[in-house]
Protein backbone atom coordinates (compact mmCIF):
# COMPACT_ATOMS: atom_id res chain seq x y z
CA UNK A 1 4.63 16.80 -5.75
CA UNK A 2 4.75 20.55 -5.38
CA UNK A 3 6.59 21.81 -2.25
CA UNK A 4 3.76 23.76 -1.15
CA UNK A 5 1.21 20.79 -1.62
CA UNK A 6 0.54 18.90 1.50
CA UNK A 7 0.86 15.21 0.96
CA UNK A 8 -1.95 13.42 0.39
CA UNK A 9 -3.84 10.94 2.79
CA UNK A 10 -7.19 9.15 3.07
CA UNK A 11 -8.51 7.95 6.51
CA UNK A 12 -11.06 5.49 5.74
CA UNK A 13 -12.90 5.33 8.80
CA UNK A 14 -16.97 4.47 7.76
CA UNK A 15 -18.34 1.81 8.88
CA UNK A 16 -17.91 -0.38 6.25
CA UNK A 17 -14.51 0.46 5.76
CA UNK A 18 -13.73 -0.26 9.58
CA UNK A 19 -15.57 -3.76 8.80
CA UNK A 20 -13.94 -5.05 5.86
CA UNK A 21 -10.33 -3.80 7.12
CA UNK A 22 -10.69 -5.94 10.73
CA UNK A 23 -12.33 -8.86 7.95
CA UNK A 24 -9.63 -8.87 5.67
CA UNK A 25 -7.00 -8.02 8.99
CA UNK A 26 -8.68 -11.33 10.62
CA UNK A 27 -8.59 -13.84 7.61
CA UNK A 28 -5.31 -12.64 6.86
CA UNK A 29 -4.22 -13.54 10.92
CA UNK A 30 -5.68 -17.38 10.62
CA UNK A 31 -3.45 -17.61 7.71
CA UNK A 32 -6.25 -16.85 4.98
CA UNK A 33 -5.43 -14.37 1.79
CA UNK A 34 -7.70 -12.68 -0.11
CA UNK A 35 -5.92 -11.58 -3.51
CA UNK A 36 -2.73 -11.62 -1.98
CA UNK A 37 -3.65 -9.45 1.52
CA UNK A 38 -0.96 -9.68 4.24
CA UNK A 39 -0.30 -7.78 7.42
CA UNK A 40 2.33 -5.39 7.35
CA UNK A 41 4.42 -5.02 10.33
CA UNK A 42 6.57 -2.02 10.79
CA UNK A 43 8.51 -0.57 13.45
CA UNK A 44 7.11 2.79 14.28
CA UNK A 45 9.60 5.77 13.61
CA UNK A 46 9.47 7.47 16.62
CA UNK A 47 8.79 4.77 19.88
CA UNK A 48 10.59 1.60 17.57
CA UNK A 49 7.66 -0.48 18.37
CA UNK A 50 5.67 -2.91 16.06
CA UNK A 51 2.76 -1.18 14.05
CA UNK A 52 0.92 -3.25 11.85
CA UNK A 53 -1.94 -2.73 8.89
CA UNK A 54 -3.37 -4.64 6.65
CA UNK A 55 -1.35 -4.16 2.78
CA UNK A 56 -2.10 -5.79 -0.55
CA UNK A 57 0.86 -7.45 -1.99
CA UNK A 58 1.22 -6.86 -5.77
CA UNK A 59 3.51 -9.24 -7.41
CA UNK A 60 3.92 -7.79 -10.71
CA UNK A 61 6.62 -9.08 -13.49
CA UNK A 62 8.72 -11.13 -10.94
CA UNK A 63 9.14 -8.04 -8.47
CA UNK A 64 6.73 -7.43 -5.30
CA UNK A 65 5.60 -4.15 -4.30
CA UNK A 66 3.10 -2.23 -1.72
CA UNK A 67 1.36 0.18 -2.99
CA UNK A 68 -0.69 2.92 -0.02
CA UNK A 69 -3.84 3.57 -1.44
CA UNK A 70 -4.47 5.93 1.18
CA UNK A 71 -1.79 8.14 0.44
CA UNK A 72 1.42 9.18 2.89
CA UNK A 73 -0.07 7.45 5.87
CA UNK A 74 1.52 6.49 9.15
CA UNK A 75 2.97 2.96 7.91
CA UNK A 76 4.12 4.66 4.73
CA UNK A 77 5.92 7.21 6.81
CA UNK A 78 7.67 4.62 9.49
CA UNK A 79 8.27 2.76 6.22
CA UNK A 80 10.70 5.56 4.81
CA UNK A 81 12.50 5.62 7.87
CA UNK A 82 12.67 1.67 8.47
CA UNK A 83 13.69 1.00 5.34
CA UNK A 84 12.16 -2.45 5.40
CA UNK A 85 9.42 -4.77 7.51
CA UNK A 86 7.80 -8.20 7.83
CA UNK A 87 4.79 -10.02 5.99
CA UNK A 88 2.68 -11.76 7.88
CA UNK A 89 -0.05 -14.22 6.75
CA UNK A 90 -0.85 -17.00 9.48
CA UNK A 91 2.03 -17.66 10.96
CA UNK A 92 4.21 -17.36 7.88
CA UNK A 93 6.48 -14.65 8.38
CA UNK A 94 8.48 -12.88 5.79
CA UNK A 95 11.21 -9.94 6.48
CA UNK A 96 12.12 -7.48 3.75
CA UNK A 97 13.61 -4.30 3.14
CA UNK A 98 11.92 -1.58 0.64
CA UNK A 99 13.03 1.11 -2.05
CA UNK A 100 10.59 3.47 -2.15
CA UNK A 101 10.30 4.28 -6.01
CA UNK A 102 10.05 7.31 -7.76
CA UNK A 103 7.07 9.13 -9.39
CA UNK A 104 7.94 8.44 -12.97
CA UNK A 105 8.19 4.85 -12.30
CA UNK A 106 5.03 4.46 -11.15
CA UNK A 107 2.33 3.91 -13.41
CA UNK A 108 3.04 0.55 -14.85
CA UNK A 109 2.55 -0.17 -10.93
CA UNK A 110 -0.06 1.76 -10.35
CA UNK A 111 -2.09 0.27 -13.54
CA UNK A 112 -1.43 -3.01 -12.26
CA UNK A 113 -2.58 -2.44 -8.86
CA UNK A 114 -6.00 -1.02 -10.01
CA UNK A 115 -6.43 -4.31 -12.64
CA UNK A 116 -6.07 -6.15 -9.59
CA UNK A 117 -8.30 -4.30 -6.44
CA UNK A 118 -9.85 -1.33 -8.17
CA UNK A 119 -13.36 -2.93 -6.54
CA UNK A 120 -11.50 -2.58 -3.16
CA UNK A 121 -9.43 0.95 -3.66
CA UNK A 122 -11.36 2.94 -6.58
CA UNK A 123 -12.75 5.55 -4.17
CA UNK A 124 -9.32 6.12 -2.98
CA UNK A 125 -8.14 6.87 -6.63
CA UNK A 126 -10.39 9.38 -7.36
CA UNK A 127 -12.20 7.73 -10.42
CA UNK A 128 -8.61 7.08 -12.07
CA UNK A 129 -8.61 3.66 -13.17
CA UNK A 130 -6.67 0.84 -14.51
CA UNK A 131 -7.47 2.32 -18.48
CA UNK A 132 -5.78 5.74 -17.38
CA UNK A 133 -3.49 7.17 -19.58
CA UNK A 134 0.32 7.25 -18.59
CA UNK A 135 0.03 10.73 -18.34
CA UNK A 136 -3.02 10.73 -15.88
CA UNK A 137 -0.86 7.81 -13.86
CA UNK A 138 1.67 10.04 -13.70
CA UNK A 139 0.22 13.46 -12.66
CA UNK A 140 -1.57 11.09 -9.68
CA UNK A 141 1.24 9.76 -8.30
CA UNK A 142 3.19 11.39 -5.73
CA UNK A 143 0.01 10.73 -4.06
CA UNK A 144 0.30 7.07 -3.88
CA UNK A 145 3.93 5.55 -2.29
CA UNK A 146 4.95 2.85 -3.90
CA UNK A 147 7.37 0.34 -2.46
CA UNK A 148 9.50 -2.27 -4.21
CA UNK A 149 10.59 -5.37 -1.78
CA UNK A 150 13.84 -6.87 -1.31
């Protein structure tokens, strides 16, 4: 990313948005997945208290990842300075740390995220796609943290 660029993020706050985040936030609570969906918990950077969201898990060639659709949001910021957070689904619980990767190893992940929830995330990707060239993977992603868990 350029150093005069601002980083990138999307607040999806439309109705339907709102809607399907507190459905997919609830079902993921009673212990329910949909493709994977788990509830990130985070300790916020600046007050060290839990913040939580709703994250996709992408298990892709024996590794796990989160990807932020949205951009350099607020859990992708305490992220970077936590270094690591828990998975929740039910009452499963799962503590990890992160490595935040770098742009040029991105698209494999980012290819593989959009074969899985492109009908969920498209309009965040700005009609790229999971047929995108390397190239157009590339110039899109310092746009789109990717994390690799431990």
């Amino acid at each position: 990313m350029a150093a005069e660029s601002e980083p990138r993020v999307i607040q999806g706050n439309n109705a339907m948005d709102r809607f399907s985040r507190r459905l997919v936030s609830g079902l993921t609570r009673m212990g329910i997945s949909l493709l994977g969906s788990r509830i990130l918990y985070v300790r916020g950077r600046k007050t060290g208290e839990w913040r939580t969201t709703p994250v996709n898990l992408l298990v892709h060639e024996g590794e796990r990842y989160l990807v932020a659709p949205r951009g350099h949001t607020q859990w992708v910021r305490n992220m970077r300075v936590a270094g690591g957070g828990e998975l929740h689904i039910g009452r499963r619980v799962e503590v990890f740390t992160a490595t935040e990767l770098a742009d040029a190893d991105k698209p494999e992940i980012l290819r593989a995220y959009l074969k899985r929830w492109k009908f969920e995330v498209g309009m965040f990707f700005d009609g790229v796609g999971p047929d995108a060239s390397d190239e157009k993977l590339l110039e899109i992603a310092p746009g789109y943290p990717v994390f690799r868990l431990g």
